[in-house]
Protein backbone atom coordinates (compact mmCIF):
# COMPACT_ATOMS: atom_id res chain seq x y z
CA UNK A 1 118.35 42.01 337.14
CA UNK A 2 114.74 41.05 338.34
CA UNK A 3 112.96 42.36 336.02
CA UNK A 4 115.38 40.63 333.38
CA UNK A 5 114.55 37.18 335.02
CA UNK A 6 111.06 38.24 334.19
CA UNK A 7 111.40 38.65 331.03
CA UNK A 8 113.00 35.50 330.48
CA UNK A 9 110.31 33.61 333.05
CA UNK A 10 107.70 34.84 330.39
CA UNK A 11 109.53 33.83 327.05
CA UNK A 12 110.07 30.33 328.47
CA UNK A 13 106.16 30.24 329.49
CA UNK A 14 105.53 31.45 326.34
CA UNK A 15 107.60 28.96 324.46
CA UNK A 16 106.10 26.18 326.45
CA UNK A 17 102.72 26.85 325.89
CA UNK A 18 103.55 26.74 321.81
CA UNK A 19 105.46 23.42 321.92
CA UNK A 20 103.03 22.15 323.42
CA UNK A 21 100.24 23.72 321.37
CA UNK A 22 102.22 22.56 317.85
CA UNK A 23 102.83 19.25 319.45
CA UNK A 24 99.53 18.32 320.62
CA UNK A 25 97.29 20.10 318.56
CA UNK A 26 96.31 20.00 314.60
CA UNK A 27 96.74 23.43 312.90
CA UNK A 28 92.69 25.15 313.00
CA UNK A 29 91.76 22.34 316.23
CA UNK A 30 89.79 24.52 318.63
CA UNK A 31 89.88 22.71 322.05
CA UNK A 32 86.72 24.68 324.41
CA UNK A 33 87.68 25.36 327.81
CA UNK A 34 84.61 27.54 329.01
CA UNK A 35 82.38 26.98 326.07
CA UNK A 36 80.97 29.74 324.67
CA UNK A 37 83.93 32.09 325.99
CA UNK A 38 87.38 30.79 325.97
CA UNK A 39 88.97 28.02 323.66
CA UNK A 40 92.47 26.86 322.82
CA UNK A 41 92.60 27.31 318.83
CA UNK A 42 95.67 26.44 317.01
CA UNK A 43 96.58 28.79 314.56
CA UNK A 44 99.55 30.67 312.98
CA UNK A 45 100.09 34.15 312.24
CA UNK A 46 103.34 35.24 309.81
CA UNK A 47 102.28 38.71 310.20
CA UNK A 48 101.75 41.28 313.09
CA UNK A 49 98.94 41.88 315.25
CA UNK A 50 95.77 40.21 313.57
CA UNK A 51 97.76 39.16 310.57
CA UNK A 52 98.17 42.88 309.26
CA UNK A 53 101.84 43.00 307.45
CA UNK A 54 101.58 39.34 306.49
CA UNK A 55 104.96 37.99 304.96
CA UNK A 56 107.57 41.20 306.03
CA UNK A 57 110.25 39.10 308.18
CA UNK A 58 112.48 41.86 307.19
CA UNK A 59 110.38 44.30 308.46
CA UNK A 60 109.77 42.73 311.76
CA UNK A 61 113.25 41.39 312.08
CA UNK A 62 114.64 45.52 312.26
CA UNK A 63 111.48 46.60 314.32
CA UNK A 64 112.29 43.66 317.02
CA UNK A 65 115.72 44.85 317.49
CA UNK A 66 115.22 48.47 317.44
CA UNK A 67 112.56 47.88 320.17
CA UNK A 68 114.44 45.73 322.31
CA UNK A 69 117.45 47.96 321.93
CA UNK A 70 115.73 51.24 323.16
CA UNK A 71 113.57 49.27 325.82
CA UNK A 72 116.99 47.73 326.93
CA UNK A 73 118.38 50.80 326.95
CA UNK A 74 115.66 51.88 329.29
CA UNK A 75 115.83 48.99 331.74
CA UNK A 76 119.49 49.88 331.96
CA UNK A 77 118.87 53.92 332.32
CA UNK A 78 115.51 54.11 334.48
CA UNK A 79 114.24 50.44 335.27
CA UNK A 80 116.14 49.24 337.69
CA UNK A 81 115.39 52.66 340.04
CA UNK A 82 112.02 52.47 339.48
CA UNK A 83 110.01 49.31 340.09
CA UNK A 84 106.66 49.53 337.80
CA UNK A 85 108.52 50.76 335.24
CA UNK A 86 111.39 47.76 335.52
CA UNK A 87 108.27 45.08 335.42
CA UNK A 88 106.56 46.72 332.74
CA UNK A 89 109.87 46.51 330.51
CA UNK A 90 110.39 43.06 331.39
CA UNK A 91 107.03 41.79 330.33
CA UNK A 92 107.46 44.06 327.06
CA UNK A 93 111.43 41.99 326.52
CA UNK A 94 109.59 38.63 327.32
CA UNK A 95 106.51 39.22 325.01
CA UNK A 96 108.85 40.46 322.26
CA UNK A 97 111.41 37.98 322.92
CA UNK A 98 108.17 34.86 322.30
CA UNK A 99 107.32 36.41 319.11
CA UNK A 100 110.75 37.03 317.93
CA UNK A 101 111.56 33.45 318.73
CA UNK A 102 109.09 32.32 317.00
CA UNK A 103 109.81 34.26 313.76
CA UNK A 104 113.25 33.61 313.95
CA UNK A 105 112.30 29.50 314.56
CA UNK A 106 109.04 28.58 312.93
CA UNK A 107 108.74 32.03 310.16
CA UNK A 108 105.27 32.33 311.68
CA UNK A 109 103.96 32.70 315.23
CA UNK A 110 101.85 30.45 316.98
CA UNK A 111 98.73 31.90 318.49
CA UNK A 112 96.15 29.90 320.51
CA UNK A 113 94.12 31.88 323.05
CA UNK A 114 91.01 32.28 321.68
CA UNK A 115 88.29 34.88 323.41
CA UNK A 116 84.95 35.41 322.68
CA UNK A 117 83.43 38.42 324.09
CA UNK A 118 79.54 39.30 324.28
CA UNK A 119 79.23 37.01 320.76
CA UNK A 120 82.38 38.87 319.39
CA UNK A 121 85.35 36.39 318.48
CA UNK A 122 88.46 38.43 319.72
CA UNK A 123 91.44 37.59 317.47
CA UNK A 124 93.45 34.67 318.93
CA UNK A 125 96.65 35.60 320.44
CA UNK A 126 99.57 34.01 322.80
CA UNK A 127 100.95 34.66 326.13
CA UNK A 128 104.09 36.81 324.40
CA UNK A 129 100.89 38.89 322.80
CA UNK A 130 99.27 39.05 326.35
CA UNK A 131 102.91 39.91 328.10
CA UNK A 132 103.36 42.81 325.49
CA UNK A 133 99.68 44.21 326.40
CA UNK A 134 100.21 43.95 330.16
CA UNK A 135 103.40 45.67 329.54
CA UNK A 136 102.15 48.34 327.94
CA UNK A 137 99.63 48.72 330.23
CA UNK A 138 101.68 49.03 333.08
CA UNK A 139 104.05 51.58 331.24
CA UNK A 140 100.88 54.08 330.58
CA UNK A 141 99.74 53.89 334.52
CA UNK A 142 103.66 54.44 334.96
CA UNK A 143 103.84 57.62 333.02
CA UNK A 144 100.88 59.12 334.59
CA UNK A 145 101.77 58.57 337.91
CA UNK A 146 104.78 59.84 336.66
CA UNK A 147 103.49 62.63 334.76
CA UNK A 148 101.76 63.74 338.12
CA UNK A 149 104.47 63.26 340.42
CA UNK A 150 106.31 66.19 338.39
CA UNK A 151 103.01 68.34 338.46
């Protein structure tokens, strides 16, 4: 049940960090916090990653609960036995879980981290966006540890 608490830790950070980006923040401000690097910029996305898919609710609506039925279904079958993989499912529920709620809430999702790397201006994105990468991150060093632990 840990790992579930995660998951819910990181939607409610999530959340928090959008109310208080929507609340405090006009839509396109772009706040520097290291200039040159890293900026809060408040912006909306009603789409998928980088605004591909723009407009299909429907779409993401049935992809949301397919994935957090089989990565539930996971938790429940392997993630409780097996720690890395339990966190890495519970940062993919949170980060799904942010994005969802803000679909289901606003129709659009509220992205605000904005990066600029080596003069390149790296999408904005959100904390669910960041839980779902770490996630999925931690789920590929699972399955090859896992992958060599059967070798």
């Amino acid at each position: 049940m840990i790992y579930y608490a995660l998951a819910v830790l990181l939607l409610i950070i999530d959340q928090c960090s959008k109310w208080m980006v929507v609340h405090n923040m006009e839509l396109g401000q772009s706040i520097p916090i290291i200039p040159g690097i890293f900026y809060f910029t408040s912006v909306r996305n009603n789409g998928a990653a980088w605004s591909m898919l723009e407009g299909q609710f429907i779409f993401f609506f049935i992809i949301t609960v397919v994935v957090l039925a089989v990565v539930v279904y996971y938790m429940q079958k392997l993630g409780r036995k097996q720690p890395l993989l339990g966190i890495s499912l519970g940062f993919i529920i949170g980060g799904t879980l942010g994005n969802f709620a803000d679909r289901l809430i606003r129709g659009e999702v509220v992205d605000f981290i904005h990066v600029y790397i080596i003069n390149y201006s790296f999408p904005v994105f959100n904390i669910a966006d960041s839980s779902l990468f770490i996630g999925v991150v931690l789920l590929v060093i699972y399955l090859f540890l896992d992958g060599k632990k059967e070798q």
